[in-house]
C-alpha atoms as a PDB file:
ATOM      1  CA  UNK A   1     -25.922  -3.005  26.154  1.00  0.00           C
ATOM      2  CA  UNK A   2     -23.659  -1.437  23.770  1.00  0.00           C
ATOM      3  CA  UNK A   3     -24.413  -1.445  20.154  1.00  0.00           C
ATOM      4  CA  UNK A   4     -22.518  -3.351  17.740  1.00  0.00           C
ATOM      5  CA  UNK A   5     -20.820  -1.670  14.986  1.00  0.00           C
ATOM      6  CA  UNK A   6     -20.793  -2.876  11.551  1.00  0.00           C
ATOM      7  CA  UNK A   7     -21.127  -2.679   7.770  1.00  0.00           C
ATOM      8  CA  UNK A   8     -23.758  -2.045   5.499  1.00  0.00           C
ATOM      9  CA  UNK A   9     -22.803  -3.204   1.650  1.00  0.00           C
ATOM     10  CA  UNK A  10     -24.992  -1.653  -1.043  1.00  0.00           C
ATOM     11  CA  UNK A  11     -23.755  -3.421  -4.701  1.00  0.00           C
ATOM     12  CA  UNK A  12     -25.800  -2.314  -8.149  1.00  0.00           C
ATOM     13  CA  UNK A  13     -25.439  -3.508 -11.903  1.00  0.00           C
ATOM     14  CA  UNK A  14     -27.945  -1.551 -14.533  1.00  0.00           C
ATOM     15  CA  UNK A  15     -31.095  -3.728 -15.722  1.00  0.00           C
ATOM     16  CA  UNK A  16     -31.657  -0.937 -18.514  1.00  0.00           C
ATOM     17  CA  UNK A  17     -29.531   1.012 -20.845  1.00  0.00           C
ATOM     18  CA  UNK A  18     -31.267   4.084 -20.641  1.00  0.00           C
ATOM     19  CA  UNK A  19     -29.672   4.784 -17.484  1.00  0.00           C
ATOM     20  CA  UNK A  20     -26.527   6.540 -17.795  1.00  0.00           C
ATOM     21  CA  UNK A  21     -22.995   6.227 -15.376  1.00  0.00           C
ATOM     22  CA  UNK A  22     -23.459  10.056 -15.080  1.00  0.00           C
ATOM     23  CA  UNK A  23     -27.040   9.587 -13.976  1.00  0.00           C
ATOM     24  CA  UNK A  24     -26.506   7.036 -11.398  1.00  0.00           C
ATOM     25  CA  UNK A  25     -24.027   9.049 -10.208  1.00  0.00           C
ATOM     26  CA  UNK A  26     -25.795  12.277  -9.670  1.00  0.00           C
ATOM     27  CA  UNK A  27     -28.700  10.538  -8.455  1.00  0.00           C
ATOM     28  CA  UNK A  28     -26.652   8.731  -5.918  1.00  0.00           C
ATOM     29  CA  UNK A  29     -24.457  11.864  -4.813  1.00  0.00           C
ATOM     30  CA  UNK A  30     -26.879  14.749  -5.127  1.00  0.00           C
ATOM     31  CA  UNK A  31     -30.089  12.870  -4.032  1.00  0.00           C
ATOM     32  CA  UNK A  32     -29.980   9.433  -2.257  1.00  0.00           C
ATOM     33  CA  UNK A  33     -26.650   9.690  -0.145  1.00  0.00           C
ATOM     34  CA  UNK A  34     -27.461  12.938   1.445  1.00  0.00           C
ATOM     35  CA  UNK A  35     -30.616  11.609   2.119  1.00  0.00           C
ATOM     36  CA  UNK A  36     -29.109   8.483   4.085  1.00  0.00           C
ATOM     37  CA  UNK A  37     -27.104  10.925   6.036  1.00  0.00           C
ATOM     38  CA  UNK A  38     -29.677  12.518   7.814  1.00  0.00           C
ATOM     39  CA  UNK A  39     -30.772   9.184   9.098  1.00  0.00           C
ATOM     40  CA  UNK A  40     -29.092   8.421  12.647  1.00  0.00           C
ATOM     41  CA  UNK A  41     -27.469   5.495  11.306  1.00  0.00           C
ATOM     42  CA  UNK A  42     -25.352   6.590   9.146  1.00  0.00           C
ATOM     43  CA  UNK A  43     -22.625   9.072   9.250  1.00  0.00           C
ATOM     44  CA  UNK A  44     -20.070   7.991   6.493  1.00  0.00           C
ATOM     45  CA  UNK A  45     -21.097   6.738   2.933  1.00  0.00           C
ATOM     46  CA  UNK A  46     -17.880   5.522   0.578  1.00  0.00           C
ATOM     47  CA  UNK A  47     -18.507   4.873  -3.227  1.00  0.00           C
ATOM     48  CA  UNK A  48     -16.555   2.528  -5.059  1.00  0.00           C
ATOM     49  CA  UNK A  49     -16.015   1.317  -8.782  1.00  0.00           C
ATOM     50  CA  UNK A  50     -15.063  -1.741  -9.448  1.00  0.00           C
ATOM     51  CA  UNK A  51     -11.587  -2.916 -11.404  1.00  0.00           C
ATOM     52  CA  UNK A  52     -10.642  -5.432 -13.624  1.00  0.00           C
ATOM     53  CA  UNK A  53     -10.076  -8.668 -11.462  1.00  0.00           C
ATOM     54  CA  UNK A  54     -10.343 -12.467 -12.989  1.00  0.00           C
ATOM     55  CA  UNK A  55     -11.688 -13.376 -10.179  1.00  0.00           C
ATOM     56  CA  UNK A  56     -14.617 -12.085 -10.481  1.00  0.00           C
ATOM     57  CA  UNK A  57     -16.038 -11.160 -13.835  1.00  0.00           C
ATOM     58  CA  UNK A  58     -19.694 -10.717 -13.445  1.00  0.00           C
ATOM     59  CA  UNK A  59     -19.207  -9.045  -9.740  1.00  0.00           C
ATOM     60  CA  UNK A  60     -21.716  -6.030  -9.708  1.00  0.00           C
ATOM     61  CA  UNK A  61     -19.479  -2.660 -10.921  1.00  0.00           C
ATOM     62  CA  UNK A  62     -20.608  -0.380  -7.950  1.00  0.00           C
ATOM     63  CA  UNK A  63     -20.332  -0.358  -4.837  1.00  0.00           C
ATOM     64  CA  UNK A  64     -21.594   1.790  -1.463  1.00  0.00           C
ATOM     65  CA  UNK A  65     -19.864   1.103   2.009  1.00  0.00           C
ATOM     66  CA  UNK A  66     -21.902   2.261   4.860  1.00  0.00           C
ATOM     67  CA  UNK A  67     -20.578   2.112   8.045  1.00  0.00           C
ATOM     68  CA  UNK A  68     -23.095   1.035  10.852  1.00  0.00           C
ATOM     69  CA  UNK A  69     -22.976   2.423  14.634  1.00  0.00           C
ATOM     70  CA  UNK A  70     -24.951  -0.763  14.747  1.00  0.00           C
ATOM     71  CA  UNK A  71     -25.554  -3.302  13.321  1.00  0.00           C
ATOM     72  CA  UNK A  72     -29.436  -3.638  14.030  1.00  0.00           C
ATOM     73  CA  UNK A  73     -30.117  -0.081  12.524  1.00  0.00           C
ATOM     74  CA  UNK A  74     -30.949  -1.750   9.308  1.00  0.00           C
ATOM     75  CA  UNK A  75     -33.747  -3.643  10.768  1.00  0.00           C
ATOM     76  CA  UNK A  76     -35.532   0.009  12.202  1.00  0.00           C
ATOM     77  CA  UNK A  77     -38.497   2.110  10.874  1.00  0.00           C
ATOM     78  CA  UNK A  78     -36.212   4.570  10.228  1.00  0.00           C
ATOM     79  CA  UNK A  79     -33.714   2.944   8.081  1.00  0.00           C
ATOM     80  CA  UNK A  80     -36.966   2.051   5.902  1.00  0.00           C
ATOM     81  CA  UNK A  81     -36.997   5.614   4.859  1.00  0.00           C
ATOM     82  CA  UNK A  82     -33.738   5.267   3.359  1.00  0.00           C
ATOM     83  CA  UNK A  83     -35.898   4.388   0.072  1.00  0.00           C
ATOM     84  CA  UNK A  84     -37.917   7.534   0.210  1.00  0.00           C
ATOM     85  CA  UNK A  85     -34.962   8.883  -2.070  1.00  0.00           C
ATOM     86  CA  UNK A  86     -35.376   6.589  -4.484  1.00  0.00           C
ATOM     87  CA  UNK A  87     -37.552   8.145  -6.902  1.00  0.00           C
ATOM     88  CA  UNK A  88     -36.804  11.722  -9.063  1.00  0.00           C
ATOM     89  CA  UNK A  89     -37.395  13.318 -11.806  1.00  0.00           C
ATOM     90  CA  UNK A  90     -34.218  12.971 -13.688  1.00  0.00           C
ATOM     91  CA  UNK A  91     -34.082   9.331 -13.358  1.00  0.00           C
ATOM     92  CA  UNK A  92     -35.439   7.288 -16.703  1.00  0.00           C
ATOM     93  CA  UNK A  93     -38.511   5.803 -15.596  1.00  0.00           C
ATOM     94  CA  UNK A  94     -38.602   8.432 -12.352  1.00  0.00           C
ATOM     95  CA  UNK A  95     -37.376   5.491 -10.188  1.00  0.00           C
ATOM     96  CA  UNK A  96     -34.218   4.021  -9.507  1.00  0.00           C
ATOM     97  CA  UNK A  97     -35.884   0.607  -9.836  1.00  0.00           C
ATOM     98  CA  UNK A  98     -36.858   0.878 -12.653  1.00  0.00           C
ATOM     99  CA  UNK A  99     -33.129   0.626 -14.326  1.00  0.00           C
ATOM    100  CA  UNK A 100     -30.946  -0.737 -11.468  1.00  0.00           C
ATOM    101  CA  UNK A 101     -30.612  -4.045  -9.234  1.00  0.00           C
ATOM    102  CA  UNK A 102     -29.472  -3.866  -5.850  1.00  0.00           C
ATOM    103  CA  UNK A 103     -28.403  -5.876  -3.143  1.00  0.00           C
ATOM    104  CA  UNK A 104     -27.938  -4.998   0.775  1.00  0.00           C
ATOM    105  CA  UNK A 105     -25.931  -6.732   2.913  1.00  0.00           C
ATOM    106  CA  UNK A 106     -24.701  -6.111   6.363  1.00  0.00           C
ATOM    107  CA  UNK A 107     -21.744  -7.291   8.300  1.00  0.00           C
ATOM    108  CA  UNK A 108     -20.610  -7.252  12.073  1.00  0.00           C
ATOM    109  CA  UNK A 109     -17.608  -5.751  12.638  1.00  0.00           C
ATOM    110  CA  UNK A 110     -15.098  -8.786  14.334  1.00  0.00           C
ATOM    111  CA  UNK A 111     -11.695  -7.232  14.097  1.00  0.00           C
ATOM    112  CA  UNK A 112      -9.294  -4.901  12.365  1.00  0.00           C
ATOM    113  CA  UNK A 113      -5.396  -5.892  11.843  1.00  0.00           C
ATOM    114  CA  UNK A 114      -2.453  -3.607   9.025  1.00  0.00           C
ATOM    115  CA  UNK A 115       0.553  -1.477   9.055  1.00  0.00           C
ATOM    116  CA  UNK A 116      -0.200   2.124   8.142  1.00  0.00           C
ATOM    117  CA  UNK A 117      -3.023   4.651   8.004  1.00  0.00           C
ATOM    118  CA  UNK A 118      -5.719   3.988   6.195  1.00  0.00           C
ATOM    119  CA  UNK A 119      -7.646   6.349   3.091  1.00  0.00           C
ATOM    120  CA  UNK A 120     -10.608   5.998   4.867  1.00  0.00           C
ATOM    121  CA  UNK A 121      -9.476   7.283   8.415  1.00  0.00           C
ATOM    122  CA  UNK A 122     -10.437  11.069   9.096  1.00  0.00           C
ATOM    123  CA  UNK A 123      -7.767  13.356   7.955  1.00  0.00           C
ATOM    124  CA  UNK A 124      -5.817  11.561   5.534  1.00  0.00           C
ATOM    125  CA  UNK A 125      -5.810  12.832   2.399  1.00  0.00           C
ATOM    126  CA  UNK A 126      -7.176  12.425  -0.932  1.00  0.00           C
ATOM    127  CA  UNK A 127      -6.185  13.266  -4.964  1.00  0.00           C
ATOM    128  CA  UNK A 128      -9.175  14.863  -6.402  1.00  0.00           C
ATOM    129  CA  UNK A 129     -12.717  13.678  -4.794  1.00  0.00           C
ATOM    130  CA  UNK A 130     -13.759  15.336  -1.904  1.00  0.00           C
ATOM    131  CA  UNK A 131     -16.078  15.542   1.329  1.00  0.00           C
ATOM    132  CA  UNK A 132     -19.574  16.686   1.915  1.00  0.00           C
ATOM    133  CA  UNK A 133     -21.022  19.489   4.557  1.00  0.00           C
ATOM    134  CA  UNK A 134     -23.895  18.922   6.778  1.00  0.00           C
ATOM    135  CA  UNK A 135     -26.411  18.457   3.851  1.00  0.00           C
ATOM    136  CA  UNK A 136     -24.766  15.915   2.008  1.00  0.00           C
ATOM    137  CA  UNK A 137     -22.849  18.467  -0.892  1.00  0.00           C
ATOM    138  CA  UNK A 138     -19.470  17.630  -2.041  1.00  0.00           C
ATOM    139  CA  UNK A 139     -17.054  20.027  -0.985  1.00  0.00           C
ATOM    140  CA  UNK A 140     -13.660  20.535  -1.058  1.00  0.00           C
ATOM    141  CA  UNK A 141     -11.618  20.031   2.189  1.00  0.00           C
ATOM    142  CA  UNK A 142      -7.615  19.969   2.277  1.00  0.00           C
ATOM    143  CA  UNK A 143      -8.462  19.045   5.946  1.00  0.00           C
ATOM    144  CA  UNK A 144     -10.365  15.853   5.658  1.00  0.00           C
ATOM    145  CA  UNK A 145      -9.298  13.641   2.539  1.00  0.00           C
ATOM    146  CA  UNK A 146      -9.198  10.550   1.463  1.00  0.00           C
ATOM    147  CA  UNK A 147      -6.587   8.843   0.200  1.00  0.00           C
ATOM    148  CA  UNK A 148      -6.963   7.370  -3.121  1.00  0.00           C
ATOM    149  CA  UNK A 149      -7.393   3.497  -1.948  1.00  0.00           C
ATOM    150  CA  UNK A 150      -8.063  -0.210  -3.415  1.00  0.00           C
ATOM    151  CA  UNK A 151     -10.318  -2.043  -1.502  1.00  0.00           C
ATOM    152  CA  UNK A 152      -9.937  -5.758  -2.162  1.00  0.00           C
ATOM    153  CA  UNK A 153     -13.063  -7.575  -0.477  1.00  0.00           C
ATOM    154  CA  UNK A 154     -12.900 -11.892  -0.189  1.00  0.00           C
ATOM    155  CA  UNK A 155     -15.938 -12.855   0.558  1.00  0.00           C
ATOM    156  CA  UNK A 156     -15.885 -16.473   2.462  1.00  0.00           C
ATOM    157  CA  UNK A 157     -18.598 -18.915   2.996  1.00  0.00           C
ATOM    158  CA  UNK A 158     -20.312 -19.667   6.097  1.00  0.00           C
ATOM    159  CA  UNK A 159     -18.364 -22.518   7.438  1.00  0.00           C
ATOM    160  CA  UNK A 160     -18.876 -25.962   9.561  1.00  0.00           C
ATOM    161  CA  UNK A 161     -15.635 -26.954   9.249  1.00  0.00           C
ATOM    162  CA  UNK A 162     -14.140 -24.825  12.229  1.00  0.00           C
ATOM    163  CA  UNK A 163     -15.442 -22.360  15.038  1.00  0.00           C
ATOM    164  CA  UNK A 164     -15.857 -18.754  14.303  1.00  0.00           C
ATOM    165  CA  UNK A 165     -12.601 -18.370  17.033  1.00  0.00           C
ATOM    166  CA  UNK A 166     -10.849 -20.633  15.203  1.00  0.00           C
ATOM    167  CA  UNK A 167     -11.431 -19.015  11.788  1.00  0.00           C
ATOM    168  CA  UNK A 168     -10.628 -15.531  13.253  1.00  0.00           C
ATOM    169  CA  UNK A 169      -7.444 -17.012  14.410  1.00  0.00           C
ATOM    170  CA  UNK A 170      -6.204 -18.460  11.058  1.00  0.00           C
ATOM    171  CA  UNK A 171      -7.373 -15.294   9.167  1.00  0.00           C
ATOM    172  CA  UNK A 172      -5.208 -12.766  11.258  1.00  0.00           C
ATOM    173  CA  UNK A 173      -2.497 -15.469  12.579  1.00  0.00           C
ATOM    174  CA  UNK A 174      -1.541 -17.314   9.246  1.00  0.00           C
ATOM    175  CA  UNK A 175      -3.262 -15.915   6.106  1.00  0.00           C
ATOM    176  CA  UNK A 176      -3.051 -12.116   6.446  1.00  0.00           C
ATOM    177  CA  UNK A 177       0.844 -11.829   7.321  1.00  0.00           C
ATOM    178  CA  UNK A 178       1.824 -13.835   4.044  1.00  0.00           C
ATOM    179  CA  UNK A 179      -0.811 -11.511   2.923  1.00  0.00           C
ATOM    180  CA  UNK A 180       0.958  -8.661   3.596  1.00  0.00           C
ATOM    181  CA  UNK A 181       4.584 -10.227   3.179  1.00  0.00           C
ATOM    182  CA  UNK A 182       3.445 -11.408  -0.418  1.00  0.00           C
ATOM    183  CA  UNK A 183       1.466  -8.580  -2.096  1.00  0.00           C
ATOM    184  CA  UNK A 184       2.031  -4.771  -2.455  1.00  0.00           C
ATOM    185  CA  UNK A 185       3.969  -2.453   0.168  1.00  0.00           C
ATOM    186  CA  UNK A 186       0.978  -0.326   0.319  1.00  0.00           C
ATOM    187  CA  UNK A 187      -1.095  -2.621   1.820  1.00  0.00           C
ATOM    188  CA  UNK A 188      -2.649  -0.519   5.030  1.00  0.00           C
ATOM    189  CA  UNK A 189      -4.939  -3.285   6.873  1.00  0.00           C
ATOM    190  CA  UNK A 190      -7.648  -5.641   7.132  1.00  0.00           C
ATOM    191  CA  UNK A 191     -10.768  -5.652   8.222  1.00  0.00           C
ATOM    192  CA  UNK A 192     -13.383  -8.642   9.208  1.00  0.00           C
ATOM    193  CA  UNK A 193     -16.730  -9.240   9.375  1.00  0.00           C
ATOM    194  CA  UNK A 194     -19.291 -11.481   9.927  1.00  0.00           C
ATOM    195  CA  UNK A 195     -22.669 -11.683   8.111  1.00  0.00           C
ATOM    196  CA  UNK A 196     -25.758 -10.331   9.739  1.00  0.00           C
ATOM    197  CA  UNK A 197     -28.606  -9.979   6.750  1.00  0.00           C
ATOM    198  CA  UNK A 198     -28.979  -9.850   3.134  1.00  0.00           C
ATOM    199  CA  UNK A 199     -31.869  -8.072   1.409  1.00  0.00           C
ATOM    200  CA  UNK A 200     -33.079  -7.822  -2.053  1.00  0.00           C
ATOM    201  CA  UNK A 201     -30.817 -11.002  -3.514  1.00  0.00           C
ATOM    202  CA  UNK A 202     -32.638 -13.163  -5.855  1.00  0.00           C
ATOM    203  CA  UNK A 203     -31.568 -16.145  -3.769  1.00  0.00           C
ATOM    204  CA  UNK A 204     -31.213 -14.911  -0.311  1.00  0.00           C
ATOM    205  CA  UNK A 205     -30.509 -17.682   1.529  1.00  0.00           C
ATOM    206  CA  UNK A 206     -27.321 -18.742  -1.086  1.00  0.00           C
ATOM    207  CA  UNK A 207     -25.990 -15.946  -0.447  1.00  0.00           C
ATOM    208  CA  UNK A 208     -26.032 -16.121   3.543  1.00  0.00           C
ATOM    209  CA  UNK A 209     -24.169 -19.283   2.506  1.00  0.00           C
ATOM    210  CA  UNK A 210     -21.003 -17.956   0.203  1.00  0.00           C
ATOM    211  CA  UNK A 211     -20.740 -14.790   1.771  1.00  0.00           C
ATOM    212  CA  UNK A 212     -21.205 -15.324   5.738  1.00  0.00           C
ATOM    213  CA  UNK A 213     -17.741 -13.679   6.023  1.00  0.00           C
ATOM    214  CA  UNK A 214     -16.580 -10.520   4.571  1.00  0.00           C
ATOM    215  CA  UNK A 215     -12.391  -9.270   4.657  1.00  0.00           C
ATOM    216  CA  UNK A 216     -11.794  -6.085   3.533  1.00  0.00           C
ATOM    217  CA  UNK A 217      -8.167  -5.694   2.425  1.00  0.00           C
ATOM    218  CA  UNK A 218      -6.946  -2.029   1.770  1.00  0.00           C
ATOM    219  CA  UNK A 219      -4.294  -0.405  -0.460  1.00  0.00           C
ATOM    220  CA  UNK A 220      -2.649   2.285  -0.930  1.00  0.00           C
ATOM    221  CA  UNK A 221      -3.112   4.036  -5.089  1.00  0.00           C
ATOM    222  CA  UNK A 222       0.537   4.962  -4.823  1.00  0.00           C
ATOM    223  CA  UNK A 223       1.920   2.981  -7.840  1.00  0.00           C
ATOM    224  CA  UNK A 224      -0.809   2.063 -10.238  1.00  0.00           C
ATOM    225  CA  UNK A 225      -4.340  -0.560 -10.302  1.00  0.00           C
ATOM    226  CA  UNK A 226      -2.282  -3.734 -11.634  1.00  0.00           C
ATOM    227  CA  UNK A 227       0.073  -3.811  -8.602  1.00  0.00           C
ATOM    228  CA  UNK A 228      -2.142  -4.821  -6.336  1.00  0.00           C
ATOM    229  CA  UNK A 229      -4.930  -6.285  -8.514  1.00  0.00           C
ATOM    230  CA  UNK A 230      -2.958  -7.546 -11.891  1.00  0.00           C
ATOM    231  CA  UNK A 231       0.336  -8.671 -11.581  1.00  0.00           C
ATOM    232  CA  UNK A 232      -0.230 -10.081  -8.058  1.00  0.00           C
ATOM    233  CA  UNK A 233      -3.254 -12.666  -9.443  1.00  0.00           C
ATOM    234  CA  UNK A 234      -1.315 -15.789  -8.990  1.00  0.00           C
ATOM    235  CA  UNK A 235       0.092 -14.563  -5.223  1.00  0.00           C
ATOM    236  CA  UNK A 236      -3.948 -14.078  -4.334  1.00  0.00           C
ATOM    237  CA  UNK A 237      -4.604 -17.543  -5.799  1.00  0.00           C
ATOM    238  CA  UNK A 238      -1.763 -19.281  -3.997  1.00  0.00           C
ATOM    239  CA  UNK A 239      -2.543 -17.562  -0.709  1.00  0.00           C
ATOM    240  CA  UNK A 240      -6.716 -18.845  -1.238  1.00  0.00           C
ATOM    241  CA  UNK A 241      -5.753 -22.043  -1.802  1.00  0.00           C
ATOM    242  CA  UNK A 242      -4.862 -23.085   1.725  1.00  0.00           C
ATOM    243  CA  UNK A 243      -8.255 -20.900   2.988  1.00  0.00           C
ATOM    244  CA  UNK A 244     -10.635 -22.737   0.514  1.00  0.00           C
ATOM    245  CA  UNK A 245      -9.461 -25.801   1.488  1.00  0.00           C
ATOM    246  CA  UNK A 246      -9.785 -24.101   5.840  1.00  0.00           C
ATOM    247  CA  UNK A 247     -13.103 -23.378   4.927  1.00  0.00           C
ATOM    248  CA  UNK A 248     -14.475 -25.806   2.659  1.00  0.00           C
ATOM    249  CA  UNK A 249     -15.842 -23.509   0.192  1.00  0.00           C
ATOM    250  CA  UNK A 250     -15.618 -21.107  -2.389  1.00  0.00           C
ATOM    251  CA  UNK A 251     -13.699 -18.010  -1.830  1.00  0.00           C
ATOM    252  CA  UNK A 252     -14.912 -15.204  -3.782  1.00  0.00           C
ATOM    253  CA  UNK A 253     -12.474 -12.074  -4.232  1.00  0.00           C
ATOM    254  CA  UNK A 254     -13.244  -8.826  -6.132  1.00  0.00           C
ATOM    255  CA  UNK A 255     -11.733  -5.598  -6.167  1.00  0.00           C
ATOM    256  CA  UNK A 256     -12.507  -1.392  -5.756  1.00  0.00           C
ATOM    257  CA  UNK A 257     -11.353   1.729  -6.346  1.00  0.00           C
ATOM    258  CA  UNK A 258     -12.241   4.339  -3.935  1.00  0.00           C
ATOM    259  CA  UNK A 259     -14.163   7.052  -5.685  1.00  0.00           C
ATOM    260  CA  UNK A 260     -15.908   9.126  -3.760  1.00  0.00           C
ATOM    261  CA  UNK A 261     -16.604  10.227   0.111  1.00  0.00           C
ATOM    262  CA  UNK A 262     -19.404  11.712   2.044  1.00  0.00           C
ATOM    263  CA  UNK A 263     -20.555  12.420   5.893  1.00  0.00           C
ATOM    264  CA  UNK A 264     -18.008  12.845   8.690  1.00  0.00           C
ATOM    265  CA  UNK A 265     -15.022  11.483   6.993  1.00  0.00           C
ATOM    266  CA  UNK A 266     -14.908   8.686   9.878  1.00  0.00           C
ATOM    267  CA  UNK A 267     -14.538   4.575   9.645  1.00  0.00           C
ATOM    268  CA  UNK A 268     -17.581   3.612  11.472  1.00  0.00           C
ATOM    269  CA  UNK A 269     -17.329   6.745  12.933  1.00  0.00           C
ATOM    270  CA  UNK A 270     -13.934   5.369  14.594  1.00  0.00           C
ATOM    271  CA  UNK A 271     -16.037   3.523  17.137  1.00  0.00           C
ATOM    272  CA  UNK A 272     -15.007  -0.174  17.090  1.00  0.00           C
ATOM    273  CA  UNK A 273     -15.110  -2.780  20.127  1.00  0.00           C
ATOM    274  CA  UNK A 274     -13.267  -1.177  23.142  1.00  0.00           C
ATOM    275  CA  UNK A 275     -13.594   2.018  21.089  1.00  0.00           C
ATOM    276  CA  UNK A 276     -17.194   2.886  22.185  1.00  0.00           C
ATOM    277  CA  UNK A 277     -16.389   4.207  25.867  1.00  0.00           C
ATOM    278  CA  UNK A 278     -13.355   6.827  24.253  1.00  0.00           C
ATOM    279  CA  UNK A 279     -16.649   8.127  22.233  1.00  0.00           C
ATOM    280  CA  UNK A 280     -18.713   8.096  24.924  1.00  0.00           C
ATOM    281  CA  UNK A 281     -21.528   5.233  23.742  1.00  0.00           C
ATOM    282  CA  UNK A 282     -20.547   2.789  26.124  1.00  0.00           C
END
């Protein structure tokens, strides 16, 4: 059987003042996400910061996007190593755990819909940032850059009120072309997904519950934050409306600046549903 690709979602907030932005983010860059690329899960790891959105006010401020080859990698001996980097000296308290929450989720991978190329498709380019080499180092590239891009993720409840077809339908046939006719011209595409597992949430099973469905919404950085996050507010509101009341819950929306990039420069490594034979994994 083929695998299933996905998405692995790694959010954090700090529990503890003593540990700095800078910290986290040398810990995180130098340490832990080189170590999760040498696992054979992994091959791309995206870092994200999150932007001022009304929506969502108490969202967690960071985010890590791991795209999955498949989607039962997370459940794996292996993939339990991924918290053997965890711990160093430099951290307050030697431990990340110590002065950060997490939460993991991971997603199925349903369907991807837009208009141009993405910034997180190999080869495009990026303004500042940069890519790492087969240890995990940032390094310069002008070959394989990101561009600089706004990821806008709704998160949608799990749903009894219509079939996953019929949701898929709605989401790609009705909501995302006013999406796209409403909002920003440099919005690139959409991606869906469907909820697999959530670890390390105080209240797991609530969350299975508001977030069984995850759309990623991408943007282009060419104008400025408040295009696509600010002054369009009351467009994103109007558009939820008619999916809150489709699927009979909450829709949750926050938003992300791409900051940095690491591993192979790839979406999912490229290898999507009908994508897998073209990469030879079928």
């Amino acid at each position: 059987m083929s695998p299933t690709p996905g998405l692995l979602l790694a959010s954090a907030h700090f529990t503890s003042e003593t540990l700095t932005p800078a910290a986290f983010s040398k810990w995180y860059n130098t340490i832990h996400i080189p170590h999760l690329l040498t696992l054979s899960g992994f091959s791309t790891a995206l870092r994200y910061e999150k932007l001022p959105l009304p929506s969502a006010p108490s969202a967690d401020p960071y985010l890590a996007m791991y795209p999955l080859r498949d989607i039962t990698f997370p459940y794996s001996a292996e993939f339990a190593r991924s918290s053997d980097s965890c711990e160093s000296e430099d951290l307050p308290g030697k431990s990340i755990f110590k002065t950060a929450d997490f939460v993991i989720t991971w997603y199925e991978f349903i369907d991807e819909r837009g208009g141009r190329e993405g910034g997180l498709r190999s080869g495009s380019k990026m303004e500042g940032g940069g890519v790492s080499d087969e240890r995990g180092a940032v390094r310069q590239d002008e070959q394989q850059q990101l561009v600089e891009t706004i990821a806008v993720l709704e998160y949608l409840p799990s749903t009894a009120l219509m079939s996953d077809e019929a949701l898929v339908s709605y989401f790609y046939n009705i909501y995302v072309p006013l999406l796209k006719t409403r909002l920003t011209p440099d919005y690139i595409c959409t991606r869906l997904y469907r909820l697999v597992d959530v670890r390390w949430a105080e209240a797991a099973e609530e969350e299975r519950q508001r977030r069984g469905w995850l759309a990623i919404h991408e943007f282009g950085d060419e104008t400025d934050d408040q295009r696509t996050i600010g002054r369009n507010e009351e467009v994103w509101k109007e558009l939820e409306e008619d999916l809150v009341r489709k699927v009979g819950g909450k829709v949750e929306r926050v938003g992300f600046k791409l900051t940095e990039k690491f591993g192979d420069g790839t979406w999912a490594g490229m290898i999507y549903k009908g994508e897998l034979d073209r990469h030879g994994l079928g």
